[in-house]
Protein backbone atom coordinates (compact mmCIF):
# COMPACT_ATOMS: atom_id res chain seq x y z
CA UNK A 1 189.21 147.54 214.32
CA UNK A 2 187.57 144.39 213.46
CA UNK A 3 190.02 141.40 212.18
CA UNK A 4 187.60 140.33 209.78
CA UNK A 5 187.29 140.98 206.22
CA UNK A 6 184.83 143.84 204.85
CA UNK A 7 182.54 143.12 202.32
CA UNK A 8 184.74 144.36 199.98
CA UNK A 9 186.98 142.54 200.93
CA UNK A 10 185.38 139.58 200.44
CA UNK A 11 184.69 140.36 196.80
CA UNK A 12 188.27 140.79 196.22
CA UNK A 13 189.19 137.55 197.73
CA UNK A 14 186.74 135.77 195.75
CA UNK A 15 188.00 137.71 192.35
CA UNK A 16 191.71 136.65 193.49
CA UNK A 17 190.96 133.60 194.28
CA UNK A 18 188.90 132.82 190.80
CA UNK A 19 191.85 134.49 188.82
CA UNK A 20 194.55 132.42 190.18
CA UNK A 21 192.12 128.97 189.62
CA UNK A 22 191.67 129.89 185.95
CA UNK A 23 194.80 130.82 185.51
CA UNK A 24 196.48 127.68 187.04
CA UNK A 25 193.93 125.44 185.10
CA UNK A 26 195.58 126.92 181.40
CA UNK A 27 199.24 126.69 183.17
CA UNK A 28 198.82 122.80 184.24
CA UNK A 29 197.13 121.95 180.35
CA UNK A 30 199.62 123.52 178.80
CA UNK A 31 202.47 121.93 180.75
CA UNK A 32 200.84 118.71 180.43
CA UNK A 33 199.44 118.90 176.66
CA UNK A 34 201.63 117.94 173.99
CA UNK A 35 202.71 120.40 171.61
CA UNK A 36 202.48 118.87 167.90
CA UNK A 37 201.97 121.50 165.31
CA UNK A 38 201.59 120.80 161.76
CA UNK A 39 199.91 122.66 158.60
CA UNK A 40 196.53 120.14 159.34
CA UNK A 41 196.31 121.34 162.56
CA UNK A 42 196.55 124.51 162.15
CA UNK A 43 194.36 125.19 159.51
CA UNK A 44 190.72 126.67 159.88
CA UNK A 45 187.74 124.01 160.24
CA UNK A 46 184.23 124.57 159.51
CA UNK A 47 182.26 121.54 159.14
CA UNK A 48 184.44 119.49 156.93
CA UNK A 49 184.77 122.37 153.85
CA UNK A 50 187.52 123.73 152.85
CA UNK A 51 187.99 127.39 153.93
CA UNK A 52 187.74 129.73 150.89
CA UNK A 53 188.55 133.32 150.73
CA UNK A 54 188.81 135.51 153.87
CA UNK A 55 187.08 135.36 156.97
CA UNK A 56 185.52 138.80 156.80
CA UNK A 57 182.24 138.05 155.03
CA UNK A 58 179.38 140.45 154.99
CA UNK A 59 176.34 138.22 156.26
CA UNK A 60 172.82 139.24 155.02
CA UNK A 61 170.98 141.12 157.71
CA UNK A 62 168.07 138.92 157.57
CA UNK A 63 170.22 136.15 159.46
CA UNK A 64 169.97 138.92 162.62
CA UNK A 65 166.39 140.13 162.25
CA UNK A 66 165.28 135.81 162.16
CA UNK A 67 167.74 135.57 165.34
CA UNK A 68 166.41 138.50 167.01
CA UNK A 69 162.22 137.42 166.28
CA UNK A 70 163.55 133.92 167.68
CA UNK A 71 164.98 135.55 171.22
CA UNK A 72 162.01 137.52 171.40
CA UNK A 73 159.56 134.86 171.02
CA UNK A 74 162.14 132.63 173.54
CA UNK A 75 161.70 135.12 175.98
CA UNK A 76 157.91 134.59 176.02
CA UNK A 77 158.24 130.99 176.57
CA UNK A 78 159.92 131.94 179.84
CA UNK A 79 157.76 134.18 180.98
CA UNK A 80 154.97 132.37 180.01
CA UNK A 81 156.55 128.73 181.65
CA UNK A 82 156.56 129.97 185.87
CA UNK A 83 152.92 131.64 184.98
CA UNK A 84 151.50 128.51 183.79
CA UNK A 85 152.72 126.55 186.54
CA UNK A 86 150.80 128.40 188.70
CA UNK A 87 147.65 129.63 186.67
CA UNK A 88 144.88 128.12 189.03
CA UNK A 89 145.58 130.35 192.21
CA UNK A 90 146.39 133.27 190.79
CA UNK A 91 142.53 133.43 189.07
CA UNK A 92 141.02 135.16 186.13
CA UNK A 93 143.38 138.37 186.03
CA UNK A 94 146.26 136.55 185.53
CA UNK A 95 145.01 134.94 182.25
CA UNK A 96 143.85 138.10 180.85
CA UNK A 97 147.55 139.60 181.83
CA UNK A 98 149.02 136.46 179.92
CA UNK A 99 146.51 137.07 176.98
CA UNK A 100 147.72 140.65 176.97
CA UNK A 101 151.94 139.61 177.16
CA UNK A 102 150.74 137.22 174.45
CA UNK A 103 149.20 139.76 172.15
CA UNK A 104 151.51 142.13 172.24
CA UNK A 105 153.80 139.91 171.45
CA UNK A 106 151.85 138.44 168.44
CA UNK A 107 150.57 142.11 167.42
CA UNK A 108 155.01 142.30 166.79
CA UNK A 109 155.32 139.10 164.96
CA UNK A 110 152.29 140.46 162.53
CA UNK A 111 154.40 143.88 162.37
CA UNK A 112 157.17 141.69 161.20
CA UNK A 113 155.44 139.69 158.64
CA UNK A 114 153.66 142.71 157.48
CA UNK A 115 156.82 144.53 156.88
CA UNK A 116 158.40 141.24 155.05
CA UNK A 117 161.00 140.96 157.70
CA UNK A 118 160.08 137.41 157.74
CA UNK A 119 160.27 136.56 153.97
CA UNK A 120 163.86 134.88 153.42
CA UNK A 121 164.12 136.39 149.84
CA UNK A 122 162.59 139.62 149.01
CA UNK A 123 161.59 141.15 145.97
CA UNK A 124 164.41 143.51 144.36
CA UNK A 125 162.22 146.81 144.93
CA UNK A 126 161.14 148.36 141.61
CA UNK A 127 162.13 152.30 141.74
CA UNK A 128 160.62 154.32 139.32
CA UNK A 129 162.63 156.85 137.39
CA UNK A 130 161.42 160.23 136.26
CA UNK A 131 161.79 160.45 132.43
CA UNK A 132 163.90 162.90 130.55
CA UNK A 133 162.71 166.11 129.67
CA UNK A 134 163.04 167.71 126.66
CA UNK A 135 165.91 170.22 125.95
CA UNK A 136 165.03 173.42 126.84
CA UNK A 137 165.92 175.77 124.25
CA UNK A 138 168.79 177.96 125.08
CA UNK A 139 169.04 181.86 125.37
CA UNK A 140 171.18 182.65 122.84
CA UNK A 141 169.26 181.16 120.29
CA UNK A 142 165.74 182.99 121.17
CA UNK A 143 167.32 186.10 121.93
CA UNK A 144 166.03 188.94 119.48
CA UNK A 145 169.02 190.44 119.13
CA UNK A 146 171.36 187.62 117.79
């Protein structure tokens, strides 16, 4: 048998190996850090305010929906960066393939805006009520025999 490693081998040396680096990288800073505590410290920090009530805030949904439309139009400019690079050579079928990536993409940001997704406040949506009907009479009273 071959004294060499296998592949897999390999891999596990390399996960070993990264383990015991990050590991001994916390060990020395903690040995070496000092260790001050106090109530400053060790309170919570966000951009100079006070922290107020608990941490477990419901966010509004439309902070995700904004993220996710940014990503998505992020992702274009990446695809759309090597392809311009190298536009001339590749002739006219690879500007009508960009023109299609591009539309679809803008054909979502209309479905978006169309939807409202986009508005930061929306409307409180107006939902119509049925009106009360009028009291049916009962059987007892229009019964005959009383």
């Amino acid at each position: 048998m071959d004294q060499t490693l296998s592949n897999f081998g390999n891999v596990f040396a390399f996960l070993t190996l990264g383990v015991i680096f990050v590991a001994g990288g916390y060990l020395t800073a903690r040995l070496l850090r000092p260790s001050r505590p106090n109530p400053a410290k060790n309170s919570t920090y966000e951009c100079g305010e006070e922290a107020i009530g608990s941490a477990w805030v419901k966010f509004n949904i439309r902070f995700y929906v904004v993220a996710l439309i940014f990503i998505i139009f992020d992702v274009e400019v990446v695809f759309l960066f090597p392809w311009a690079t190298i536009f001339k050579p590749l002739g006219a079928f690879a500007l009508v393939e960009a023109l299609v990536f591009a539309g679809i993409l803008i054909l979502g940001l209309a479905y978006a805006w169309v939807k409202g997704d986009l508005d930061w406040v929306r409307p409180t949506p107006n939902i119509p009520k049925m009106p009360e009907l009028p009291e049916l009479p009962s059987a007892k009273s229009s019964s005959p025999r009383g």
